[in-house]
Protein backbone atom coordinates (compact mmCIF):
# COMPACT_ATOMS: atom_id res chain seq x y z
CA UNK A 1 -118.61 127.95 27.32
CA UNK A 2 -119.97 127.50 31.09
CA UNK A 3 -123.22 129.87 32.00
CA UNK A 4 -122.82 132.04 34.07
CA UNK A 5 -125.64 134.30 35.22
CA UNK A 6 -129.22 134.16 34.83
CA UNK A 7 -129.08 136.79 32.08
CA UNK A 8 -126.55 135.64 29.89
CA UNK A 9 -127.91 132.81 27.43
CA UNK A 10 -125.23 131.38 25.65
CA UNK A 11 -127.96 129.90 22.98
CA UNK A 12 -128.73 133.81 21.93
CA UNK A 13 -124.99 134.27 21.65
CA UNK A 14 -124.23 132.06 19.17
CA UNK A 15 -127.85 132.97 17.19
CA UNK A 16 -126.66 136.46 17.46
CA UNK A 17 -123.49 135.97 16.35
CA UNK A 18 -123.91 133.99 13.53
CA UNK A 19 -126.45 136.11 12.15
CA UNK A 20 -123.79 138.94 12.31
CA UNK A 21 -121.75 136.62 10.17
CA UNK A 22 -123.61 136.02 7.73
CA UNK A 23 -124.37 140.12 7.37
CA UNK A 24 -120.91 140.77 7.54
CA UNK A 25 -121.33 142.79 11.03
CA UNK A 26 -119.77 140.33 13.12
CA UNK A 27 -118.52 142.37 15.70
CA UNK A 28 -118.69 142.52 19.60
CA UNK A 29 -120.39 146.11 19.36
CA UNK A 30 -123.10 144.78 17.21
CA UNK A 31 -123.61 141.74 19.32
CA UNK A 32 -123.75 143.59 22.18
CA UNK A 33 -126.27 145.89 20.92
CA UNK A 34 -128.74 143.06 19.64
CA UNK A 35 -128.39 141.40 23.55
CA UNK A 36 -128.88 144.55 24.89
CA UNK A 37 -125.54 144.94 26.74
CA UNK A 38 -122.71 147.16 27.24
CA UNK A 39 -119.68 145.62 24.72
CA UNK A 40 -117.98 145.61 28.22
CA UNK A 41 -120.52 143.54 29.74
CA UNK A 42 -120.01 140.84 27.49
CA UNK A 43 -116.75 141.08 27.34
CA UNK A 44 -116.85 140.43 31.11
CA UNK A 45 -119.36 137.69 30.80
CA UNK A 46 -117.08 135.90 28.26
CA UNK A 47 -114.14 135.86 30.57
CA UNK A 48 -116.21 134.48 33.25
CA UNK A 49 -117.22 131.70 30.96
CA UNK A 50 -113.47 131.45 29.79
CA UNK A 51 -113.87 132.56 26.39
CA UNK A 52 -113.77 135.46 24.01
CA UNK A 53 -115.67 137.15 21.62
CA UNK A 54 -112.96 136.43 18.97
CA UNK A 55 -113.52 132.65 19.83
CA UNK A 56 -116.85 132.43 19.53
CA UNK A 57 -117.09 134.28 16.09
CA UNK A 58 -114.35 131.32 15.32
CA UNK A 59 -116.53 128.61 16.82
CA UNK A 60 -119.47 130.03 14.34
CA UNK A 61 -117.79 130.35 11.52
CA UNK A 62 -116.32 126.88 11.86
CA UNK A 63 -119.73 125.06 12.36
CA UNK A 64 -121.17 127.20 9.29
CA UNK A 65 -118.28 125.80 7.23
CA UNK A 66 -118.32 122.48 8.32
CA UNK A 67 -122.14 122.80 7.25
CA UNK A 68 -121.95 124.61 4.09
CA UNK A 69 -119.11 122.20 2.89
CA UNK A 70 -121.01 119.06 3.71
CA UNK A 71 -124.12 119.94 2.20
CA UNK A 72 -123.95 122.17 -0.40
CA UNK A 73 -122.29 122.72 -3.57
CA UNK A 74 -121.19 126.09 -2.93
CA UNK A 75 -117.95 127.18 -4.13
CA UNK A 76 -115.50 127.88 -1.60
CA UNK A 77 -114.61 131.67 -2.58
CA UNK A 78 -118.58 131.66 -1.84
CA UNK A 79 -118.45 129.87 1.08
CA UNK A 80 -115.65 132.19 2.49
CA UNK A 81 -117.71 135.49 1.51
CA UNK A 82 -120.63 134.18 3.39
CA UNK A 83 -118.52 133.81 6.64
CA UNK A 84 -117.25 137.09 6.30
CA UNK A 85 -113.51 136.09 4.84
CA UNK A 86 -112.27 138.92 2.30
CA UNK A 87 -110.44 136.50 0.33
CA UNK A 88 -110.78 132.66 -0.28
CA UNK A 89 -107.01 131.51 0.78
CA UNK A 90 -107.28 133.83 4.55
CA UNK A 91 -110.60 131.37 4.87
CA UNK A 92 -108.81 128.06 3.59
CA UNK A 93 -105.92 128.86 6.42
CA UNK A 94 -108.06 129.55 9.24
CA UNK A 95 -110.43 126.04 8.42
CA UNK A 96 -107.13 124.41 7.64
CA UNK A 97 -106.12 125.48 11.76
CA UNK A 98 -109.10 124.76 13.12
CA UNK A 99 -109.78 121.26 11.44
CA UNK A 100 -106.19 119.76 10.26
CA UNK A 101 -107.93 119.90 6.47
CA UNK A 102 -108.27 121.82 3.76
CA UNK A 103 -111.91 122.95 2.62
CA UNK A 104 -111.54 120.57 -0.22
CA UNK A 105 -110.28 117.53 1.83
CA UNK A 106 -113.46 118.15 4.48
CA UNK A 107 -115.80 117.74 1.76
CA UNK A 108 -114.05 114.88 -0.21
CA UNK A 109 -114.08 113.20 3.36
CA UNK A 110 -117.91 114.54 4.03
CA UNK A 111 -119.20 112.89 0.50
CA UNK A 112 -117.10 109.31 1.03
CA UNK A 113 -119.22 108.61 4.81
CA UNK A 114 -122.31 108.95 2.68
């Protein structure tokens, strides 16, 4: 996601926004409000930068995964609740889109390069 404007900080973003995750609030009102921006404002900031809210809770949630499965022995229903994933199999689909992989065959693959 390009920068654009002096007062939009991509870092806080994805800070904000994976906080949110992790309380389960994960939504572009909330995010908004913790920036202190309109939900509009972002959402016009994100276009600019070519993205969307939608992608960047993705992006987050994909990273935390990838994290949580590599070094942790969390389940994966536990994993899923933690992102925010009401069910176990809707959070196996979307990591299975983003990464070619099931949970399980990430972390089999994660273990076997150490």
């Amino acid at each position: 996601m390009a920068r654009h404007g002096s007062d939009f900080n991509q870092e806080k973003l994805l800070r904000t926004v994976e906080t949110l995750i992790f309380d389960g609030k994960a939504t572009i009102d909330r995010a908004a409000r913790v920036l202190g921006i309109s939900p509009r404002t972002l959402n016009r900031r994100l276009h600019r930068a070519g993205t969307t809210f939608s992608h960047i809770v993705d992006d987050c949630r994909l990273n935390s995964a990838r994290t949580l499965l590599a070094s942790s022995n969390a389940k994966t229903y536990q994993i899923a609740a933690a992102l925010g994933y009401k069910d176990p199999s809707s959070f196996s689909r979307a990591f299975t889109r983003w990464t070619g992989m099931t949970p399980r065959q990430y972390r089999a693959q994660s273990y076997s390069k150490e």
